[in-house]
N, C-alpha and C. Protein backbone atom coordinates (compact mmCIF):
# COMPACT_ATOMS: atom_id res chain seq x y z
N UNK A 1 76.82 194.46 181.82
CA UNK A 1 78.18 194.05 181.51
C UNK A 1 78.30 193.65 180.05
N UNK A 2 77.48 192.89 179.20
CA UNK A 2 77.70 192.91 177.89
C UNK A 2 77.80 193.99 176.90
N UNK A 3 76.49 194.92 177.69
CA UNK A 3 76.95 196.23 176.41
C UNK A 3 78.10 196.59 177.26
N UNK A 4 78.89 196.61 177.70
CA UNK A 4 80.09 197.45 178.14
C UNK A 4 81.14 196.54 177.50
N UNK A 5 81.29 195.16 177.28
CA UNK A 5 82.25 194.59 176.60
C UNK A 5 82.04 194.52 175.06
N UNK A 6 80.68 194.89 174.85
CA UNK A 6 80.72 195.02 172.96
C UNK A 6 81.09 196.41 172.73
N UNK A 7 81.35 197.18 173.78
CA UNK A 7 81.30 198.89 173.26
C UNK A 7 82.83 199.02 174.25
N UNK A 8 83.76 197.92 174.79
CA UNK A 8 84.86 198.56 175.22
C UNK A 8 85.94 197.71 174.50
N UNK A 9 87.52 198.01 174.31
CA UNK A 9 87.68 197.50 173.72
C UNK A 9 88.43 196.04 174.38
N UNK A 10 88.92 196.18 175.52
CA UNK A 10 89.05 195.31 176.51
C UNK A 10 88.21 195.44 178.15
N UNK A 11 87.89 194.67 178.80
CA UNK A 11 86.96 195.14 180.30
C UNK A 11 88.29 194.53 181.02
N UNK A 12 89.12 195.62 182.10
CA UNK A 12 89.68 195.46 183.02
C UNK A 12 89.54 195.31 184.15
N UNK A 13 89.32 194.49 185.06
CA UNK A 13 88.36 194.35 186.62
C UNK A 13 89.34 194.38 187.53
N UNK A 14 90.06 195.67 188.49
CA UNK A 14 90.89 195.66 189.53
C UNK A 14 90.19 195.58 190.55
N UNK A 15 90.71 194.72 191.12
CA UNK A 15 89.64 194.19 192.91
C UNK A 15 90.97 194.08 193.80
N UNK A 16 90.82 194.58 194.63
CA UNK A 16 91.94 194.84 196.00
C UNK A 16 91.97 193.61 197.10
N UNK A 17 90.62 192.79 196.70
CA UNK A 17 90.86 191.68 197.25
C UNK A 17 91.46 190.53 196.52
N UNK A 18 91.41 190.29 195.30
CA UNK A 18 92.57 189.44 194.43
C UNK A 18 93.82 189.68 194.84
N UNK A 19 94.33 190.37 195.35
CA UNK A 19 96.24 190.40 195.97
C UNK A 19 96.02 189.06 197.19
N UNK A 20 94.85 188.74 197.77
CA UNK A 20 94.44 187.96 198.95
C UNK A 20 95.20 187.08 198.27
N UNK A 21 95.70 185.29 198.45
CA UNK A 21 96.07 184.26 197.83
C UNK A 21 95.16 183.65 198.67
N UNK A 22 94.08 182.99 199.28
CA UNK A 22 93.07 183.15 199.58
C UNK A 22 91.71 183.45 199.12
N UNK A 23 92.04 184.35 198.07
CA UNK A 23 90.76 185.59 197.53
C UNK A 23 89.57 183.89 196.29
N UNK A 24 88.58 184.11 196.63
CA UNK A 24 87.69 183.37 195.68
C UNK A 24 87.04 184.65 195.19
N UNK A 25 86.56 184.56 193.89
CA UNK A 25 85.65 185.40 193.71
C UNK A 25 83.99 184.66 193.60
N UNK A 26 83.28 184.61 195.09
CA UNK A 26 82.35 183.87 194.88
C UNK A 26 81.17 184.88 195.38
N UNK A 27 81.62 186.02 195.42
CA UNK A 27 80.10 186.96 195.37
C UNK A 27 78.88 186.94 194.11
N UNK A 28 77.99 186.86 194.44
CA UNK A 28 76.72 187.02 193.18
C UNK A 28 77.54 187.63 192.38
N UNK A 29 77.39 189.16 192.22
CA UNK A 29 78.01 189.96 190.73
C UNK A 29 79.28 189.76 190.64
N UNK A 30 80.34 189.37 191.33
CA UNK A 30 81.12 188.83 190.76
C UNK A 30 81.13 187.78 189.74
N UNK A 31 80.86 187.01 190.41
CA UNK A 31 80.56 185.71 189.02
C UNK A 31 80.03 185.93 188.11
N UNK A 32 78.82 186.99 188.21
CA UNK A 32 78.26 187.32 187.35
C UNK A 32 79.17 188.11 185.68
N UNK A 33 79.92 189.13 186.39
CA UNK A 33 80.73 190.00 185.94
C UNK A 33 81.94 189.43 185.57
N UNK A 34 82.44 188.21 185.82
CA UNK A 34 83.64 187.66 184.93
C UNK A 34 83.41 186.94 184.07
N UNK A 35 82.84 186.64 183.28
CA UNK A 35 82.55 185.80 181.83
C UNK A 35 82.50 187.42 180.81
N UNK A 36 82.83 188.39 181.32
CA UNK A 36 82.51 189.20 180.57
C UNK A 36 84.05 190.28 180.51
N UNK A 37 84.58 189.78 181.68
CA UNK A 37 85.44 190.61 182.00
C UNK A 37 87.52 189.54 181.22
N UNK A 38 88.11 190.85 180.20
CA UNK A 38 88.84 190.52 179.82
C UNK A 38 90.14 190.13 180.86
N UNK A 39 90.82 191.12 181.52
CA UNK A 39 91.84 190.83 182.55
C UNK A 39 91.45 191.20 184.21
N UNK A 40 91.45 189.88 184.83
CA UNK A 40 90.88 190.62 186.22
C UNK A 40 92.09 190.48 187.17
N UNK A 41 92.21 191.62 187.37
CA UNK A 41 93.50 191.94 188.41
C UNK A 41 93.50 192.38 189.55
N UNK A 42 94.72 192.26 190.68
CA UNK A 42 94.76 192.53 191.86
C UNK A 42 95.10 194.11 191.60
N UNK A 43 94.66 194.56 192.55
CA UNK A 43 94.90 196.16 193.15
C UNK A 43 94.83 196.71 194.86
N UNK A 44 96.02 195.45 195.31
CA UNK A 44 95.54 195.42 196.59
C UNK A 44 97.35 196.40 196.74
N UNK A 45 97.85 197.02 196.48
CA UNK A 45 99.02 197.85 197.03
C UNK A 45 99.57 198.34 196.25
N UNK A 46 101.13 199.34 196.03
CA UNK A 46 101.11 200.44 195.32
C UNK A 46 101.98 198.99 193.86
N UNK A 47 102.69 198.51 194.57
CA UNK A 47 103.35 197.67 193.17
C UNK A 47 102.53 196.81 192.39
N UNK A 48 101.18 196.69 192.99
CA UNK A 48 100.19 195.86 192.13
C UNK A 48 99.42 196.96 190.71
N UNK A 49 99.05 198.16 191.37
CA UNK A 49 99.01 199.50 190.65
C UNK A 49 99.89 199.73 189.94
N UNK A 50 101.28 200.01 190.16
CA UNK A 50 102.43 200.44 189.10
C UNK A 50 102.60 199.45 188.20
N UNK A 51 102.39 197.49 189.07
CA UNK A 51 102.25 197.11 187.10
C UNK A 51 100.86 197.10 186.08
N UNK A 52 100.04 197.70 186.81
CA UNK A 52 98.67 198.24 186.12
C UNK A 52 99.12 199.04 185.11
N UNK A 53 99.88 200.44 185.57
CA UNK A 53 99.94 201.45 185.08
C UNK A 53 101.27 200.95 183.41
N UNK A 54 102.04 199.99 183.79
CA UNK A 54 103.02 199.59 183.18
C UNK A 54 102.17 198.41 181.89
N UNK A 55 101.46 198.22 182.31
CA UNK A 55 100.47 197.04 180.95
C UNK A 55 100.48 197.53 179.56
N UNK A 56 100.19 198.79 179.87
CA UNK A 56 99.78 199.30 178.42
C UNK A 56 100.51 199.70 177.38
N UNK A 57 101.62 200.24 178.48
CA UNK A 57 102.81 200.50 177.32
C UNK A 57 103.60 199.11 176.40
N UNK A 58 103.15 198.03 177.04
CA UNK A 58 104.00 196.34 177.08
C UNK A 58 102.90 196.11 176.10
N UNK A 59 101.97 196.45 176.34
CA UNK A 59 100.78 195.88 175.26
C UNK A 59 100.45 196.79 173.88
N UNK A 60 101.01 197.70 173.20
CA UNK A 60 101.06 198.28 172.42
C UNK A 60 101.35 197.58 171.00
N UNK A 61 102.24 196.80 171.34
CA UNK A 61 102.51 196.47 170.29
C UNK A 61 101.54 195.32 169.79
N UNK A 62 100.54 194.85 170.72
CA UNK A 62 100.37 193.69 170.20
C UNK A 62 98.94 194.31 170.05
N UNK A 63 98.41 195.46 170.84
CA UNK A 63 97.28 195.65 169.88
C UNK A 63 97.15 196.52 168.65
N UNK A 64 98.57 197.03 168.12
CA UNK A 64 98.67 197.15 166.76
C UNK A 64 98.59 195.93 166.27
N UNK A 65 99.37 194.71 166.26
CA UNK A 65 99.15 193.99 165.58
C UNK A 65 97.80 193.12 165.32
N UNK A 66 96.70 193.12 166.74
CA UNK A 66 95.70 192.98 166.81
C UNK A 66 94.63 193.77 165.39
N UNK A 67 95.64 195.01 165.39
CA UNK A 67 94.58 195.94 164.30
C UNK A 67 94.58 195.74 162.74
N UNK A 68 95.96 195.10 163.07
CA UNK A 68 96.34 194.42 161.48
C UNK A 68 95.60 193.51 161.17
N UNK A 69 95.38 192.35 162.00
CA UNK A 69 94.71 191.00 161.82
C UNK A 69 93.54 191.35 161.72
N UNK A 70 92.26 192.40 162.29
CA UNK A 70 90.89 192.31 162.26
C UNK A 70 90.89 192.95 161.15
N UNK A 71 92.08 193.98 160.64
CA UNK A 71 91.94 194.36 158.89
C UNK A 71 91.79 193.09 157.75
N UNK A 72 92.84 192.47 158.06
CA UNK A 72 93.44 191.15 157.45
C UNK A 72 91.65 190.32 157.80
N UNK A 73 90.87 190.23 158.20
CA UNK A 73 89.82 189.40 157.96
C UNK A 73 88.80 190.18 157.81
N UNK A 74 88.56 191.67 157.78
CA UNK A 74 87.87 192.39 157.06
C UNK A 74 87.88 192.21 155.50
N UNK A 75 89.48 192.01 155.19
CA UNK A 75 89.67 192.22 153.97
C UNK A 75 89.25 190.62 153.37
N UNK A 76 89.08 189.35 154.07
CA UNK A 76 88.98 188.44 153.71
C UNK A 76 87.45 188.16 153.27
N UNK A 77 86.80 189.19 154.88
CA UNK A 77 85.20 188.59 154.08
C UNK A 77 84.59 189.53 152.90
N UNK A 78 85.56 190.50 153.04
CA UNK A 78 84.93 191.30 151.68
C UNK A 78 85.51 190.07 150.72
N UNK A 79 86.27 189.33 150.18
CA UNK A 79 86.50 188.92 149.02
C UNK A 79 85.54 187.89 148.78
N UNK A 80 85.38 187.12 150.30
CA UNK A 80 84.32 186.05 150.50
C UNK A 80 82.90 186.44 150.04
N UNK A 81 82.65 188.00 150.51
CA UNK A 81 81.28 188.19 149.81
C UNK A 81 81.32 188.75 148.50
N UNK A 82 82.46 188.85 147.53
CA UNK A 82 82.68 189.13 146.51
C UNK A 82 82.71 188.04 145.54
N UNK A 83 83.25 186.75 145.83
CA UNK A 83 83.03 185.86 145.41
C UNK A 83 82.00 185.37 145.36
N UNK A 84 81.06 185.27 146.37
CA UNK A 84 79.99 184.61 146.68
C UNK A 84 78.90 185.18 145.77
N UNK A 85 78.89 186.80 145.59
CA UNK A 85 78.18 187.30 144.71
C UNK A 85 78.40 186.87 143.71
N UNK A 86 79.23 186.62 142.83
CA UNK A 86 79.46 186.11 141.29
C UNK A 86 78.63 184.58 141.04
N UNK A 87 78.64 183.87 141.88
CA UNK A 87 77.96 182.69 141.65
C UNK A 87 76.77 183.07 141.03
């Protein structure tokens, strides 16, 4: 599960038993598998799926802006190690 969250760009976990209100997630690899896992969602029927399918388009915008900001501190530690060199 770690190399899959350093090499994905979010980890989505649909479990059909999260729609339960009831539902624990207290299996071994479960627990194991959520400290790693970004959004863990129900997929227990078709309207839990259709707002699956509906996330991404709602989330567009914010992982452009996500792409701006990891530029925006790319561009910061280059100056940081630009500075730092001159000393």
């Amino acid at each position: 599960m770690a190399r899959l969250r350093a090499a994905a760009y979010a980890v989505v976990w649909v479990n059909p038993l999260k729609g339960h209100p009831e539902y624990q997630p207290l299996a071994g690899g479960m627990r194991a598998a959520l400290p790693f896992v970004d959004r863990f969602l129900a997929g227990h029927n078709l309207a839990s799926l259709e707002e699956l399918a509906e996330r991404p388009r709602r989330h567009r915008k914010e992982a452009r802006g996500m792409k701006e900001i990891l530029a925006d501190v790319e561009r910061w530690r280059a100056h940081g190690r630009e500075v730092a060199s001159r000393r």
